[in-house]
Protein backbone atom coordinates (compact mmCIF):
# COMPACT_ATOMS: atom_id res chain seq x y z
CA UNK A 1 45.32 -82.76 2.61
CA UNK A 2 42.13 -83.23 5.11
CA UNK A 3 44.13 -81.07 7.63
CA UNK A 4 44.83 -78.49 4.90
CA UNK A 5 41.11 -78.36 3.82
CA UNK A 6 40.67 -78.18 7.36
CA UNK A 7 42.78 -75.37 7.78
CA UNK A 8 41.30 -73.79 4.43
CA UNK A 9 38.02 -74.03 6.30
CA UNK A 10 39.18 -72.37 9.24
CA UNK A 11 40.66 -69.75 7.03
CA UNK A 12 37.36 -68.99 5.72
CA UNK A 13 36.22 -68.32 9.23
CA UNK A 14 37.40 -64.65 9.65
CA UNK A 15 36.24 -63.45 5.74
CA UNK A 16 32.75 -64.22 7.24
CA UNK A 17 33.72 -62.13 9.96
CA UNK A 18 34.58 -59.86 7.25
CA UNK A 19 31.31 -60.28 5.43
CA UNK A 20 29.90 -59.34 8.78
CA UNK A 21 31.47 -56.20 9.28
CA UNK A 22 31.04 -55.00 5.84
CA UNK A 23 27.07 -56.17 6.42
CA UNK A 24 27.43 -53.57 9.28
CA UNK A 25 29.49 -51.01 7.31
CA UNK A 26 26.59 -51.03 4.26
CA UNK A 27 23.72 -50.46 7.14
CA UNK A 28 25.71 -47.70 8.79
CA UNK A 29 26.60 -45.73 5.70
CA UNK A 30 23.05 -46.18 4.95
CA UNK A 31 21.88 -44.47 8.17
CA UNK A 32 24.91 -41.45 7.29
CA UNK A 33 23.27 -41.28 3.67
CA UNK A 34 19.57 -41.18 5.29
CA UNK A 35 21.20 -38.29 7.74
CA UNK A 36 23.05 -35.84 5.28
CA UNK A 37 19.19 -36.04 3.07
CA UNK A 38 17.03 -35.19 6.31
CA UNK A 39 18.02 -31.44 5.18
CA UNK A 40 16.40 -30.93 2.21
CA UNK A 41 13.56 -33.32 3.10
CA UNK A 42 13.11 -31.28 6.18
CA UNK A 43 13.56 -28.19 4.34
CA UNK A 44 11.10 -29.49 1.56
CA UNK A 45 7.97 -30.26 4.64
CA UNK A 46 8.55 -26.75 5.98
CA UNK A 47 7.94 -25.60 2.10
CA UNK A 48 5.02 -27.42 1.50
CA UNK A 49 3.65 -26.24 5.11
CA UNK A 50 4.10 -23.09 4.17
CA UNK A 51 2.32 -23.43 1.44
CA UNK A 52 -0.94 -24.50 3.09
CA UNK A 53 -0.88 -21.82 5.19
CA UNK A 54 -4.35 -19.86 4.56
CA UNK A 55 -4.55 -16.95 2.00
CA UNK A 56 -5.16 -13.48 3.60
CA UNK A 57 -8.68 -12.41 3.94
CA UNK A 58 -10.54 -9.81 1.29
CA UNK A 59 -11.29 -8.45 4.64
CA UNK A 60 -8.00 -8.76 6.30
CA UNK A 61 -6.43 -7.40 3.36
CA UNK A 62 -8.99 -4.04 3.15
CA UNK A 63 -8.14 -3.55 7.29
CA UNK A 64 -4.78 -3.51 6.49
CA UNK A 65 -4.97 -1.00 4.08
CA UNK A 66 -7.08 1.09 5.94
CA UNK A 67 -4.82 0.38 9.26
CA UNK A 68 -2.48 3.06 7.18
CA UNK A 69 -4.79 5.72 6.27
CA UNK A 70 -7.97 6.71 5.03
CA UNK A 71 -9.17 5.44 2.18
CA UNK A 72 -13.00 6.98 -0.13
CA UNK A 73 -14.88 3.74 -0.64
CA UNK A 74 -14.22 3.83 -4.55
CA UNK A 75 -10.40 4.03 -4.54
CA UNK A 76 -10.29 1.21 -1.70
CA UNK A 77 -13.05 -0.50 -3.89
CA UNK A 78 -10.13 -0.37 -6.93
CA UNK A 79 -7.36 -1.73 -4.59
CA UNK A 80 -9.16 -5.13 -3.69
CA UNK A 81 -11.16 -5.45 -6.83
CA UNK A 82 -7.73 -7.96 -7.75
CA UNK A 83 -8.16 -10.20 -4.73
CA UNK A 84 -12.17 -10.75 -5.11
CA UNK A 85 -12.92 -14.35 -5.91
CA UNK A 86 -17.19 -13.75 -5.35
CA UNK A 87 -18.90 -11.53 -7.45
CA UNK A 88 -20.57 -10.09 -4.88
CA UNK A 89 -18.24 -10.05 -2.21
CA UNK A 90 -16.93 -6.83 -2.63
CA UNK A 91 -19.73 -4.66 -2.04
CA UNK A 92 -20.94 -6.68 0.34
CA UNK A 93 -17.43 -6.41 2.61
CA UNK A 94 -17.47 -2.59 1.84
CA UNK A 95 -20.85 -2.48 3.36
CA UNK A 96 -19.58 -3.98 6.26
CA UNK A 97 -16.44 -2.14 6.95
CA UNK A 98 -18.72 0.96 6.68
CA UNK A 99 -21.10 0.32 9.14
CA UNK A 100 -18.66 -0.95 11.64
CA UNK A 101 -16.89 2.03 10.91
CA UNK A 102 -13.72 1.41 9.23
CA UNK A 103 -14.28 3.30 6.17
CA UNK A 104 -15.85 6.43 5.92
CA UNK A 105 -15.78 8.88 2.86
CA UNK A 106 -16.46 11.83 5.23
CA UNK A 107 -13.05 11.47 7.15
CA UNK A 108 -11.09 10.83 3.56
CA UNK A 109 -12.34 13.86 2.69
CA UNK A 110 -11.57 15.44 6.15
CA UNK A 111 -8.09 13.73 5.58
CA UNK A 112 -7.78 15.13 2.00
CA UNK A 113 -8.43 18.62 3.23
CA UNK A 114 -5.96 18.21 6.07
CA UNK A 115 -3.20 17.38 4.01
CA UNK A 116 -3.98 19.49 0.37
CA UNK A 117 -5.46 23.20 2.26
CA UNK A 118 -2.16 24.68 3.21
CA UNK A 119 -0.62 24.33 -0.85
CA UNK A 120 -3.75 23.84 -2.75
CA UNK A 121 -6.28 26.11 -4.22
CA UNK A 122 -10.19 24.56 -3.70
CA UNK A 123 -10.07 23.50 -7.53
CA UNK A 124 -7.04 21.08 -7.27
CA UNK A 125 -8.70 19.95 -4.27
CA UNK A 126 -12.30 19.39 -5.13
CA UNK A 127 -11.04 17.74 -8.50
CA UNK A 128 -8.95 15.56 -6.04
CA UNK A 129 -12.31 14.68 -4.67
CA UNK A 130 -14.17 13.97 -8.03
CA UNK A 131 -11.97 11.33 -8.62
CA UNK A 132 -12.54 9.63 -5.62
CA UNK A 133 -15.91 9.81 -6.49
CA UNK A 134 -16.88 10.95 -2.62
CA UNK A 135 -20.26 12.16 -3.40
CA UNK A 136 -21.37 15.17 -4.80
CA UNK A 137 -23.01 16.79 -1.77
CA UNK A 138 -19.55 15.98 0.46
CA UNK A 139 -17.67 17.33 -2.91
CA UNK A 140 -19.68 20.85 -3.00
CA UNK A 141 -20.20 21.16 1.08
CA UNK A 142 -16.27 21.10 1.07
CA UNK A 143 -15.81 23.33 -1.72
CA UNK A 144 -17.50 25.98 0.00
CA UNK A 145 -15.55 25.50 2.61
CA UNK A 146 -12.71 25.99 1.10
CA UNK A 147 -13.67 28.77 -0.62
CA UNK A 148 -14.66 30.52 2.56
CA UNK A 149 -10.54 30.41 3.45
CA UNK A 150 -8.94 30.96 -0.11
CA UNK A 151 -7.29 34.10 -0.03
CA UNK A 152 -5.99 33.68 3.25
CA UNK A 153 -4.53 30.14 2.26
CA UNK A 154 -3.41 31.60 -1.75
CA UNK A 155 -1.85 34.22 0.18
CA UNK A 156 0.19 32.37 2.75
CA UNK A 157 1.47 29.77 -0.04
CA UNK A 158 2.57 33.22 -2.14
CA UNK A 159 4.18 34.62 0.97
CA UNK A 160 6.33 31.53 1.19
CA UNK A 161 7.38 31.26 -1.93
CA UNK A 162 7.49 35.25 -3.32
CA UNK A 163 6.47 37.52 -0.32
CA UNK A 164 7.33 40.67 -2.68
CA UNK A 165 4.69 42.30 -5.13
CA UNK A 166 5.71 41.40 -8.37
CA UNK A 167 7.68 44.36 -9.94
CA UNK A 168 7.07 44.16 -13.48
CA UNK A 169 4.80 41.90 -15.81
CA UNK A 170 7.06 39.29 -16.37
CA UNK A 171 7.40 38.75 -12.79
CA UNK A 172 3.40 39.11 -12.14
CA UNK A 173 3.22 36.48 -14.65
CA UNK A 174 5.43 34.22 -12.82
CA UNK A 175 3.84 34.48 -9.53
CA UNK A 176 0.51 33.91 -11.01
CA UNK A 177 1.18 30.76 -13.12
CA UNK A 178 2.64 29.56 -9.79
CA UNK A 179 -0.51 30.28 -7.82
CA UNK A 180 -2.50 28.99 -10.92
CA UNK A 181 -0.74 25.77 -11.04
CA UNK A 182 -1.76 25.21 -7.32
CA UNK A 183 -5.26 25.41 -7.87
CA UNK A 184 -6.24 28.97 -7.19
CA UNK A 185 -9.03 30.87 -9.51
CA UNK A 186 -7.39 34.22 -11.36
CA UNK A 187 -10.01 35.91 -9.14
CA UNK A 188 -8.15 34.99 -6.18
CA UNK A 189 -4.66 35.37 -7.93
CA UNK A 190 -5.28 39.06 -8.76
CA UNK A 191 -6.43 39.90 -5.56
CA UNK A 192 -3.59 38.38 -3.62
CA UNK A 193 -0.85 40.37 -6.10
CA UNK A 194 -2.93 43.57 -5.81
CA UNK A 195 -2.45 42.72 -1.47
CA UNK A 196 -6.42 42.82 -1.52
CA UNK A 197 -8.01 40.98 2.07
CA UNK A 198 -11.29 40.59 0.38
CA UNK A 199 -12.95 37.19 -0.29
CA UNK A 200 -14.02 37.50 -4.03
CA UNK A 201 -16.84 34.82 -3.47
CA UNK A 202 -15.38 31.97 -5.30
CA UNK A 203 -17.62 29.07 -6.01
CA UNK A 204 -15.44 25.99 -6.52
CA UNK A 205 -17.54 24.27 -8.85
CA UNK A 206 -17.44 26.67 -11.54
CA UNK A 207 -13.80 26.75 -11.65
């Protein structure tokens, strides 16, 4: 018996050897575990660094607008007015971007002009103006501008649409709701379908 506890002993000897391993076998899966979840835990930093990166400026965000094309102080003063966290910040930072420059109402207006002259009658684009709220010195010295170059500019949008006297009243009627719908006075209409050169003197603001 002695020599079979002995040996009952000994027998014991490699399940310890077995505890062992499976010791070693519970720390290794552990380490697999810990690798497969460094993903997501890696994914989760990068998240949360994101989201302490800082907020674009009020300024930042006006120069980028303005990086695009010209804006009148009022309309950019409407695009930021969501992004102003200081009461007085806003003025303040279109102050700024004036006197360095960035923003000028003149050169909207210039812009304005540019793109509305060749389709537009002065009207459409002086009411264009009015609601950019540009200043009503800017809004009549362009208007008289314009008017200076009105037939010659109703006349070339008529030419490229009609180019043909209208040949009956329905078709006079046509033209001239077209020409009327792009801004142009009925002084200016008449005088285009009658093939008159003369400037009848149009003065924007009482259109």
């Amino acid at each position: 018996m002695p020599a079979s506890a002995a040996s009952a002993r000994h027998a014991v000897s490699p399940a310890g050897s077995a505890d062992s391993g499976e010791s070693i076998y519970s720390r290794s899966s552990e380490t697999r575990r810990g690798t497969r979840n460094a993903g997501p835990a890696h994914s989760s930093s990068s998240e949360a660094k994101a989201s302490k990166r800082p907020q674009r400026s009020l300024k930042g965000r006006a120069l980028g607008y303005l990086s695009r094309r010209e804006y009148s102080r009022a309309e950019l003063s409407r695009k930021l007015v969501p992004f102003v966290e200081e009461a007085d910040s806003l003025e303040t930072l279109l102050d700024t971007l004036e006197r360095e420059g960035w923003l000028s109402n003149e050169r909207f207006v210039e812009s304005v002009v540019h793109r509305r002259a060749g389709r537009m009658g002065a009207s459409r684009i002086v009411d264009e103006l009015k609601r950019h709220a540009v200043g009503d010195a800017l809004i009549k010295q362009t208007g008289e501008k314009l008017s200076g170059t009105e037939i010659a500019r109703a006349k070339a949008v008529w030419s490229r649409k009609y180019g043909t006297p209208p040949a009956n009243p329905a078709e006079r009627a046509k033209q001239s709701r077209f020409l009327a719908a792009r801004g142009f006075s009925g002084g200016t209409i008449a005088k285009v379908l009658k093939g008159s050169d003369d400037d009848p003197g149009i003065d924007p603001g009482d259109e």
